[in-house]
C-alpha atoms as a PDB file:
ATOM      1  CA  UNK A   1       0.000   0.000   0.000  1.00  0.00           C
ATOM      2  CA  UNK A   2       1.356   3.563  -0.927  1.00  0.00           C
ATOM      3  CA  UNK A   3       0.099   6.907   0.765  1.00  0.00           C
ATOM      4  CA  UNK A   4       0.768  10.126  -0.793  1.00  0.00           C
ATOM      5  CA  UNK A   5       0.346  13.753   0.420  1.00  0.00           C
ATOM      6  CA  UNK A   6      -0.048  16.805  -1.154  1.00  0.00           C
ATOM      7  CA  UNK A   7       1.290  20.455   0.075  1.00  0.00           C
ATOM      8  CA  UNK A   8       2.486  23.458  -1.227  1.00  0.00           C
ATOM      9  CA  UNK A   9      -0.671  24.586  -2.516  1.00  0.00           C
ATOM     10  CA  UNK A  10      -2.829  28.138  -1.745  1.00  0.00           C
ATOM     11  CA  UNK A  11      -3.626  31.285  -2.966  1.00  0.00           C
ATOM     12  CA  UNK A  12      -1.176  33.650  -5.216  1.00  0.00           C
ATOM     13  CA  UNK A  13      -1.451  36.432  -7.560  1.00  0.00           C
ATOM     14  CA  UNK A  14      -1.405  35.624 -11.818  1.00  0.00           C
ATOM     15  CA  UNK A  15       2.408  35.838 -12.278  1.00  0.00           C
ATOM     16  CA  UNK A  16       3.294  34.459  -8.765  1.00  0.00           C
ATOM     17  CA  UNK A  17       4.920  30.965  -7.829  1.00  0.00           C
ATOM     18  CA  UNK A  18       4.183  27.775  -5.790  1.00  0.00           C
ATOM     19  CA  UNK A  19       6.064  25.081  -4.946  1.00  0.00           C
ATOM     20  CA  UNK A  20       3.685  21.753  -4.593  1.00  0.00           C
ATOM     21  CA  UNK A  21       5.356  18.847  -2.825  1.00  0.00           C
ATOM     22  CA  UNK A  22       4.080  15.381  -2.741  1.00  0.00           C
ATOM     23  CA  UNK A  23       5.680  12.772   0.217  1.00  0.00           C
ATOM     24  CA  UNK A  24       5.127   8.859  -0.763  1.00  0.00           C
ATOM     25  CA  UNK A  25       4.877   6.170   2.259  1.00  0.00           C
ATOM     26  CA  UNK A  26       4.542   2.323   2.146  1.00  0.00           C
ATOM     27  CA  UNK A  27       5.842  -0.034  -0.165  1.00  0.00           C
ATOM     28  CA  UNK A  28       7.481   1.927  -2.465  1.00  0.00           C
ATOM     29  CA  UNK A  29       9.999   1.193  -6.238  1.00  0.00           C
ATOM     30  CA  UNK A  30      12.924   2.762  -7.329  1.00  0.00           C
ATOM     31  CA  UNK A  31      10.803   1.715 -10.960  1.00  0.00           C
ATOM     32  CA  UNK A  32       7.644   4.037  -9.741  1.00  0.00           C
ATOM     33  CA  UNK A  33       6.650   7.121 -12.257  1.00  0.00           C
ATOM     34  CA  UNK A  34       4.954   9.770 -10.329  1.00  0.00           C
ATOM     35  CA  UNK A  35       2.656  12.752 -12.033  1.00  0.00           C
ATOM     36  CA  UNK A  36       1.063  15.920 -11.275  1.00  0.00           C
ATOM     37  CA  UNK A  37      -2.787  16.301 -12.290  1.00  0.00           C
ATOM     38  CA  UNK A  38      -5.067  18.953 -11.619  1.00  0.00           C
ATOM     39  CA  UNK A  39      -8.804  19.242 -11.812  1.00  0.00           C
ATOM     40  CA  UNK A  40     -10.378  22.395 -12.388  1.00  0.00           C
ATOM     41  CA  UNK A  41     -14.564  22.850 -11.398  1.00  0.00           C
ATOM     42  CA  UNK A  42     -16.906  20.995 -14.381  1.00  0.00           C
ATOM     43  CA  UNK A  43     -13.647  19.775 -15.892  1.00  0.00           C
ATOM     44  CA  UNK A  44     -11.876  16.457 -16.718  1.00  0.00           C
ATOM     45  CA  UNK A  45      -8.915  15.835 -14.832  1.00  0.00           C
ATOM     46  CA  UNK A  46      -5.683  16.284 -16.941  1.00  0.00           C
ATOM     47  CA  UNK A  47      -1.747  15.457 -16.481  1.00  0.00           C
ATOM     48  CA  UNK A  48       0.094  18.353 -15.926  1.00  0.00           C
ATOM     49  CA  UNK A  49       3.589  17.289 -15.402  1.00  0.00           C
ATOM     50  CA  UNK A  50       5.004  13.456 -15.375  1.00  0.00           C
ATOM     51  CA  UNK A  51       8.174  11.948 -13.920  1.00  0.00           C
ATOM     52  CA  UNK A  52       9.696   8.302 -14.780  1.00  0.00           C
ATOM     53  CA  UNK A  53      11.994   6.575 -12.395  1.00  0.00           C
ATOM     54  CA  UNK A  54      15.085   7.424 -14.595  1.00  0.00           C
ATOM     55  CA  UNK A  55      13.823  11.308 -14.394  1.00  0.00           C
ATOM     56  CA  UNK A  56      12.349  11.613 -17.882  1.00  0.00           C
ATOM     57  CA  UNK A  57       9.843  14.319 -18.055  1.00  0.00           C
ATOM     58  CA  UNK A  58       6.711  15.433 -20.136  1.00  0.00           C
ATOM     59  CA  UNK A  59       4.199  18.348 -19.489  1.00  0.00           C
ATOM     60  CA  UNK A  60       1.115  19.638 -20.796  1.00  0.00           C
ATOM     61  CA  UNK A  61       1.673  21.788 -23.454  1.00  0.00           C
ATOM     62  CA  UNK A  62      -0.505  24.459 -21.275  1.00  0.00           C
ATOM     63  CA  UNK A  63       2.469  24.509 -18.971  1.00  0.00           C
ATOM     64  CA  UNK A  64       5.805  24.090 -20.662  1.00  0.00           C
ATOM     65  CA  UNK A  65       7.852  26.408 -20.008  1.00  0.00           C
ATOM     66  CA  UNK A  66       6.393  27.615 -16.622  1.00  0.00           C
ATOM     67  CA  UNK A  67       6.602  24.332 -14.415  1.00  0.00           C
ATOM     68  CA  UNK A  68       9.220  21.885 -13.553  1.00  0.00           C
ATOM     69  CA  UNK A  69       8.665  17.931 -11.775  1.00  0.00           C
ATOM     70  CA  UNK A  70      11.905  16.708 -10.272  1.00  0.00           C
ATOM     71  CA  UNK A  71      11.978  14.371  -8.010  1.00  0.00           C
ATOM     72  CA  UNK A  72      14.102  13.087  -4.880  1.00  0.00           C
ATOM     73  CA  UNK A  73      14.180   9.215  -4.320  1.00  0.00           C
ATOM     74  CA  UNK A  74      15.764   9.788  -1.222  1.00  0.00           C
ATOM     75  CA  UNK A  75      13.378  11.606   0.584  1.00  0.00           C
ATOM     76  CA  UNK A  76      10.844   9.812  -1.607  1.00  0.00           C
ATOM     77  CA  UNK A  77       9.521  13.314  -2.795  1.00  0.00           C
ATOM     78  CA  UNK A  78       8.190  14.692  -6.299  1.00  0.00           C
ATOM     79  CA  UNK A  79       7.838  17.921  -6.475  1.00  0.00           C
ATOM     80  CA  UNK A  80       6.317  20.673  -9.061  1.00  0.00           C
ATOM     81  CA  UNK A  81       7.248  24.128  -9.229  1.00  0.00           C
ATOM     82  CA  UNK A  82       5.038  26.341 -10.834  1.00  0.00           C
ATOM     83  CA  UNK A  83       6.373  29.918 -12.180  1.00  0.00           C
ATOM     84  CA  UNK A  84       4.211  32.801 -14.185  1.00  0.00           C
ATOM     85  CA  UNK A  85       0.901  31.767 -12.935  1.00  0.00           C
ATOM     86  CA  UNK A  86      -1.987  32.127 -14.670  1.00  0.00           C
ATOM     87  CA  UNK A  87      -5.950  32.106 -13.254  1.00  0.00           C
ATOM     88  CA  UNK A  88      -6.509  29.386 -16.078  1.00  0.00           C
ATOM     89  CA  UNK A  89      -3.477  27.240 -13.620  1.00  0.00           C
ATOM     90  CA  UNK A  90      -6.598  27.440 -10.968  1.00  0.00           C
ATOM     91  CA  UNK A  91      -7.419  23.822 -10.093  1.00  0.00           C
ATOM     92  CA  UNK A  92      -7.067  20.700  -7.287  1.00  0.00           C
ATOM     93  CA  UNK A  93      -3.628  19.694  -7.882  1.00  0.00           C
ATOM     94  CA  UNK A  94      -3.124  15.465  -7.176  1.00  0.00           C
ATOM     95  CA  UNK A  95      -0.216  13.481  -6.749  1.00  0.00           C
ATOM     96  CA  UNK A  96      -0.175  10.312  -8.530  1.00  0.00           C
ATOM     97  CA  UNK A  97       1.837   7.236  -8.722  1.00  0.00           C
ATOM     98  CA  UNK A  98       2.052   4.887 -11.363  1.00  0.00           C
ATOM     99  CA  UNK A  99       2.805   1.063 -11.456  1.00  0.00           C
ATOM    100  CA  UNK A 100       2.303  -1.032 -14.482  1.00  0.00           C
ATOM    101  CA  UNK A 101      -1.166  -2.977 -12.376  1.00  0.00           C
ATOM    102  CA  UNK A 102      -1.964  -0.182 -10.174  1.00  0.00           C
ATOM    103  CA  UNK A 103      -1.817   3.463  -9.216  1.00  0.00           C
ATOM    104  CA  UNK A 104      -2.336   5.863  -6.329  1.00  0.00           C
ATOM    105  CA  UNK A 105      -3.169   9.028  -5.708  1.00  0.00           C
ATOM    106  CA  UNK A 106      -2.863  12.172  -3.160  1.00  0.00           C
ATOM    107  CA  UNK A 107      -5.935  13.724  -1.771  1.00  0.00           C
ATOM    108  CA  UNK A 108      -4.956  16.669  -3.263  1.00  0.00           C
ATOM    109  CA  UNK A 109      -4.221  20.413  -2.699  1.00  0.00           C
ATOM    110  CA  UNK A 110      -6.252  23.465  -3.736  1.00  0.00           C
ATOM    111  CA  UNK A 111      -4.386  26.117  -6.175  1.00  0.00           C
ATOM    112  CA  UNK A 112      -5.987  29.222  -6.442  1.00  0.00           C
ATOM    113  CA  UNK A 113      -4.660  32.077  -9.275  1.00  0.00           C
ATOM    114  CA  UNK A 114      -6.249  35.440  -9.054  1.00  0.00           C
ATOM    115  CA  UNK A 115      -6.260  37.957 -11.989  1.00  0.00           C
END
């Protein structure tokens, strides 16, 4: 079993910056991928950023350019920064980690971008 938890998230200005950090517990791989979602109100969730185990990255094309994933297997961490925020960025942000028969996710944190 595998618990993730969400922080980092809140309220900031359009232009501002957050740092969302997502701590894994349980039985956990060096082989896991771990992702960033969001889900704004009426909408689908969608991947924002996403992490392998080797530290390949992809992003939305919504958000290239303004966020980063990294990751630290040590402290069994992912992490996305977020830079020129827009009210558009507004959404739950979820942790999730991938296996190839399962996944898991965070409970998620609120972002909030006003104009």
């Amino acid at each position: 079993q595998v618990q993730l938890v969400e922080s980092g998230g809140g309220l900031v200005q359009a232009g501002g910056s957050l740092r969302l950090s997502c701590a894994a517990s349980g039985m956990l791989f060096s082989s896991d991928a771990m992702g960033w979602y969001r889900q704004a109100p009426g909408k689908q969730r969608e991947l924002v950023a996403a992490i392998s185990s080797g530290g390949s990255t992809n992003y939305a094309d919504s958000v290239k350019g303004r966020f980063t994933i990294s990751r630290d297997n040590a402290k069994n961490s992912v992490y996305l920064q977020m830079n020129s925020l827009k009210p558009e960025d507004t959404a739950v942000y979820y942790c999730r980690l991938a296996r190839m028969y399962s996944e898991y996710w965070g409970q998620g944190t609120q972002v909030t971008v006003s104009s």
